[in-house]
Protein backbone atom coordinates (compact mmCIF):
# COMPACT_ATOMS: atom_id res chain seq x y z
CA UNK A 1 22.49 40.36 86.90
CA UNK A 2 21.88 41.49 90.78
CA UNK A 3 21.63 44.77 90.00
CA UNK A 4 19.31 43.81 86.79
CA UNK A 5 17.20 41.97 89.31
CA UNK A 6 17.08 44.60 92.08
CA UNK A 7 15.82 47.11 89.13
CA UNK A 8 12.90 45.10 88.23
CA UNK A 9 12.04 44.55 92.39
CA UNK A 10 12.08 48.42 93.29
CA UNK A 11 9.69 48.84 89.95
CA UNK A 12 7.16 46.20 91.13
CA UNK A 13 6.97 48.29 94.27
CA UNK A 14 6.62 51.58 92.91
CA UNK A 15 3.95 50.15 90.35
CA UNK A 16 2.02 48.12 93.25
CA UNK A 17 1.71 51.24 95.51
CA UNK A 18 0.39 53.56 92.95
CA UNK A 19 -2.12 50.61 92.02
CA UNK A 20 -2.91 50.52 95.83
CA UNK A 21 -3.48 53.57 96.11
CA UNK A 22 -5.31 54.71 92.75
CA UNK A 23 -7.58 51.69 93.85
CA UNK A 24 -7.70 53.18 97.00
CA UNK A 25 -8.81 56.23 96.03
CA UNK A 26 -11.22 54.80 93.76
CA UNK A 27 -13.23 53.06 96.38
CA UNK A 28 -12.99 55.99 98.81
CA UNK A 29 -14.89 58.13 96.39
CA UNK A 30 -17.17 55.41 95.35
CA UNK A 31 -18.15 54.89 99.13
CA UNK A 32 -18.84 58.70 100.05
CA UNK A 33 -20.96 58.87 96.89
CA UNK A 34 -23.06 55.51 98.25
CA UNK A 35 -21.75 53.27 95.93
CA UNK A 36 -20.36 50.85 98.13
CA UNK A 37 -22.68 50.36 100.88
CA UNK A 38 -24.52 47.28 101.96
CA UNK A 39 -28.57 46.99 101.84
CA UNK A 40 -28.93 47.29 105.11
CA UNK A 41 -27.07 50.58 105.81
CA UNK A 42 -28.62 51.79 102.59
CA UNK A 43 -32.28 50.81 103.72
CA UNK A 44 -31.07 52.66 107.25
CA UNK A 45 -30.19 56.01 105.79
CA UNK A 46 -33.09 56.07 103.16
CA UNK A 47 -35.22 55.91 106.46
CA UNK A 48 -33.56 58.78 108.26
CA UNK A 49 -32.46 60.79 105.81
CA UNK A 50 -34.45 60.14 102.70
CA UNK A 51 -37.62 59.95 104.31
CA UNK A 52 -37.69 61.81 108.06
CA UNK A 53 -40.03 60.98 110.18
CA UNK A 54 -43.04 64.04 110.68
CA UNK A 55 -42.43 66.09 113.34
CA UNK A 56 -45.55 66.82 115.84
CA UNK A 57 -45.62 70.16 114.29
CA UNK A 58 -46.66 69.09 111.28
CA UNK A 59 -50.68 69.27 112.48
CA UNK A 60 -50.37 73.18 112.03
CA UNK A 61 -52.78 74.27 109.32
CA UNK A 62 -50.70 74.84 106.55
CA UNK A 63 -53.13 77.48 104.86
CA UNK A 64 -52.64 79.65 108.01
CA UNK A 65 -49.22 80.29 108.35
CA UNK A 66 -49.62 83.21 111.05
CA UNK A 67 -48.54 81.87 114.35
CA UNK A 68 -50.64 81.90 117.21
CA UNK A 69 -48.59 81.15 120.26
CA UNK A 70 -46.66 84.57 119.98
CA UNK A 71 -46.77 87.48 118.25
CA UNK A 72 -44.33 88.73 115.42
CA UNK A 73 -43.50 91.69 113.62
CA UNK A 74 -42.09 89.33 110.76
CA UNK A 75 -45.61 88.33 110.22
CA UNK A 76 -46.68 91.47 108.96
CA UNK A 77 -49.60 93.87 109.76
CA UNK A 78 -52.25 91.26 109.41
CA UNK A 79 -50.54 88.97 112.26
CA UNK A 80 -50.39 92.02 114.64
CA UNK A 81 -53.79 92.53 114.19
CA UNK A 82 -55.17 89.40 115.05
CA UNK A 83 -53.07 89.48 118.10
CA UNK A 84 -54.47 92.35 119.06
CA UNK A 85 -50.95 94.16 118.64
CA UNK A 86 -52.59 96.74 116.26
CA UNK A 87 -55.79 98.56 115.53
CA UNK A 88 -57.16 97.60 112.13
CA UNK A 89 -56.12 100.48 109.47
CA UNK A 90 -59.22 102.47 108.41
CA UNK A 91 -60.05 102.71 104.85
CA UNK A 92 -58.59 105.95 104.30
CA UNK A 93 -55.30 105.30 105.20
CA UNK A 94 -53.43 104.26 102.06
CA UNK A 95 -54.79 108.19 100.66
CA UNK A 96 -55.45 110.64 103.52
CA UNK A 97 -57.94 113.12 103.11
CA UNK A 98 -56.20 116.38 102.72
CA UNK A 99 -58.11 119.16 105.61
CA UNK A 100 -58.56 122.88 104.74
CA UNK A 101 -56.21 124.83 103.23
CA UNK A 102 -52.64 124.88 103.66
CA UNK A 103 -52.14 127.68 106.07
CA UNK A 104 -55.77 127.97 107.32
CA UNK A 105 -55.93 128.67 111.24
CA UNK A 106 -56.91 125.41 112.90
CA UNK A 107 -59.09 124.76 116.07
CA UNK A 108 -60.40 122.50 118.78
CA UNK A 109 -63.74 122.45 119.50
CA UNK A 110 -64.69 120.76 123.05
CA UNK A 111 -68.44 118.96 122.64
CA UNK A 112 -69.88 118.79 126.31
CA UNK A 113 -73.07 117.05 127.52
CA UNK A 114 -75.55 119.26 129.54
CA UNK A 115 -77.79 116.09 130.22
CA UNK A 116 -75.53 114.77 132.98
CA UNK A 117 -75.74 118.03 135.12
CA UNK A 118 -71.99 118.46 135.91
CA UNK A 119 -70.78 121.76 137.77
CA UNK A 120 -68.53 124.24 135.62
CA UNK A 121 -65.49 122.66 137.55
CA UNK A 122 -65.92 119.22 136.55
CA UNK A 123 -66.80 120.37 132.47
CA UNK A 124 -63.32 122.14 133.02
CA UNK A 125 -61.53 118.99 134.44
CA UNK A 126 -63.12 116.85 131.54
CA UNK A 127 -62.35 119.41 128.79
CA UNK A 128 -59.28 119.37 129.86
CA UNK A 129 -58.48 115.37 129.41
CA UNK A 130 -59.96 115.76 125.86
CA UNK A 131 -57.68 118.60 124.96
CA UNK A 132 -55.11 116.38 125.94
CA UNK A 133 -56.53 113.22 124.23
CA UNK A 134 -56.32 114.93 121.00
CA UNK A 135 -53.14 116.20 121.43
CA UNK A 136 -51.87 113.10 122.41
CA UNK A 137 -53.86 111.66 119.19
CA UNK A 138 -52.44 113.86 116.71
CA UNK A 139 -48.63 114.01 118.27
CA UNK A 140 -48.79 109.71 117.93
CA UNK A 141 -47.99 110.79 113.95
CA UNK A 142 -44.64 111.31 112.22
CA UNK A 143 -43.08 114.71 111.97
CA UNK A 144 -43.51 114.99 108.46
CA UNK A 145 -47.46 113.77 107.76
CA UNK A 146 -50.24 116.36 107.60
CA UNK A 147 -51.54 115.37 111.28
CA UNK A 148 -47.90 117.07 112.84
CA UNK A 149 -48.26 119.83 110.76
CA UNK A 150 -51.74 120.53 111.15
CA UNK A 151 -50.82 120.59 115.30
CA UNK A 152 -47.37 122.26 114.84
CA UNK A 153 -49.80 125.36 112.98
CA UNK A 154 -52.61 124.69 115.69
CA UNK A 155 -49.83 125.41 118.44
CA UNK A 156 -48.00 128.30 116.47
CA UNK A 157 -51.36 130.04 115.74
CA UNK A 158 -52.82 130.31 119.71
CA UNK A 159 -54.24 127.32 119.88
CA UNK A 160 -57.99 128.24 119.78
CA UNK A 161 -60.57 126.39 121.56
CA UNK A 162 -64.11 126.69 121.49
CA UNK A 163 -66.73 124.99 123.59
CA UNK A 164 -70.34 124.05 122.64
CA UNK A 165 -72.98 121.66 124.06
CA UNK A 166 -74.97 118.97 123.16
CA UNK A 167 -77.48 116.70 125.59
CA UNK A 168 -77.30 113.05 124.56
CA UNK A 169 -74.76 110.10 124.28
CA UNK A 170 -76.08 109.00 121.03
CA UNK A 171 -75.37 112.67 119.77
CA UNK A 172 -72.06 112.50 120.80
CA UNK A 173 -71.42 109.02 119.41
CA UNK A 174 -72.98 110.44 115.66
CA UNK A 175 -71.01 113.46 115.91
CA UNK A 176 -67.49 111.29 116.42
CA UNK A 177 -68.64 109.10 113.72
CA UNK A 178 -69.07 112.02 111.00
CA UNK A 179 -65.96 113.38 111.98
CA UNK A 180 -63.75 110.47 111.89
CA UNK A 181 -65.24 109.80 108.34
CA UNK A 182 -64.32 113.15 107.94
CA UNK A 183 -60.74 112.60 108.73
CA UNK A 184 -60.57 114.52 111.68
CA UNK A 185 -59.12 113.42 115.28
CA UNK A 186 -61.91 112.91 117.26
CA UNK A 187 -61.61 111.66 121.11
CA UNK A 188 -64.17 110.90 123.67
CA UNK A 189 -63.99 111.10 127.85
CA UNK A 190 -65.07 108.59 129.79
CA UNK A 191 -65.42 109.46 133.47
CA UNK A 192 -64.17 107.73 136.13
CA UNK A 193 -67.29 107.87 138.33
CA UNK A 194 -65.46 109.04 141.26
CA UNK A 195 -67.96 112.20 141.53
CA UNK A 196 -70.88 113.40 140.34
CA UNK A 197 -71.65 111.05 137.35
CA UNK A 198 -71.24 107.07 137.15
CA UNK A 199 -68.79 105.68 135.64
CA UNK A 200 -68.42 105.15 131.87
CA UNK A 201 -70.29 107.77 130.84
CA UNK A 202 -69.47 109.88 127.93
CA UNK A 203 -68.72 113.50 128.95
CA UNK A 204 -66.79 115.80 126.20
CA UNK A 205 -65.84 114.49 122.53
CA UNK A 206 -62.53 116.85 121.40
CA UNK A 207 -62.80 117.25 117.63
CA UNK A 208 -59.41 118.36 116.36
CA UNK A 209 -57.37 120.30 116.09
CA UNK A 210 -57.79 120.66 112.69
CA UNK A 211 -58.69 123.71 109.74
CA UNK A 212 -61.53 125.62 111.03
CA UNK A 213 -63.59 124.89 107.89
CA UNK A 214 -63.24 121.13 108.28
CA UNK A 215 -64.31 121.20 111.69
CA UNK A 216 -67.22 123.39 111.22
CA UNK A 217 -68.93 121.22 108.63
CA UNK A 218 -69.04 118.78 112.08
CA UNK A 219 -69.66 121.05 114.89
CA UNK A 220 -70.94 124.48 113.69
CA UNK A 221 -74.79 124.06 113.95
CA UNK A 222 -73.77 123.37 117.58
CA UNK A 223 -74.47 126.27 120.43
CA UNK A 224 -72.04 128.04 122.29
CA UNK A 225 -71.38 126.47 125.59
């Protein structure tokens, strides 16, 4: 009979612990899921989790979601611009104009005022900083686009550069218009004002390098300097 007895004892034990524990169990899962919680806590994480508070950042105009504290290239073209990051794309750009013929020769042509009365040596000095301007201008593009090759034939070719003359700002300022609408590089001097002439003023527009017959629909009723 005791060892009848001592049977049925160690089975009540094995079947109580795996009751504890499935039980256990049971109300562990229950109380991750939320199920066994009291109102209280329950109201408490509805409030900070359910429900945050708004954050002080939450005034930001939510139509405008460019940033204005900082700039960033993540933001796109449009963000740069209104940071002043970037120049605003001229209409052209998505199809450039294609100048002159594939292997015309290409030129420079150096526009000086006669109105402001400077000596040969200072026209030399200032056609010299719009040679570079336009260099400069037209080396900014990638190897590949029609602005490197049209400076990598320019260079190969001599380099020509032809001077003519012109006597008033506001001719200068059409003659950079047309040729930018044309397509062309097109870069005006501005003079220091340490001699001669005051500062600020406009004293040789480069137009090019480019094909000769592009630049010549801008420049060629021009006279020789």
């Amino acid at each position: 009979m005791s060892s009848v007895q001592g049977g049925q004892q160690v089975g009540i034990i094995l079947v109580t612990s795996l009751a504890t524990f499935i039980s256990g169990f049971i109300l562990g899962v229950w109380s991750i899921n939320g199920y066994i919680i009291s109102p209280a806590v329950r109201e408490e994480r509805r409030r900070f989790h359910g429900d945050p508070v708004e954050s002080e950042e939450s005034d930001i105009d939510e139509d405008d979601t460019t940033l204005d504290h900082a700039p960033s290239w993540s933001n796109g073209i449009q963000a740069d611009q209104k940071q002043g990051l970037r120049a605003s794309a001229p209409a052209s750009a998505a199809e450039p104009k294609v100048l002159g013929q594939p292997n015309e020769e290409c030129k420079l042509v150096l526009v000086v005022r006669t109105d402001l009365g400077m000596t040969k040596g200072k026209i030399a000095a200032q056609c010299s900083h719009a040679t570079l301007a336009c260099y400069k201008a037209l080396a900014r593009h990638p190897p590949k686009s029609q602005e490197a090759s049209i400076l990598s034939r320019w260079e190969r070719l001599g380099q020509a550069k032809i001077a003519v003359q012109i006597k008033s700002e506001e001719e200068m300022l059409e003659l950079r218009r047309k040729a930018r609408n044309a397509g062309l590089t097109a870069e005006v001097i501005h003079d220091a004002g340490r001699t001669q002439i005051e500062a600020g003023s406009m004293t040789v527009l480069g137009v090019g390098p480019a094909p000769k017959s592009a630049v010549d629909q801008i420049t060629s009723h021009l006279k020789l300097l």
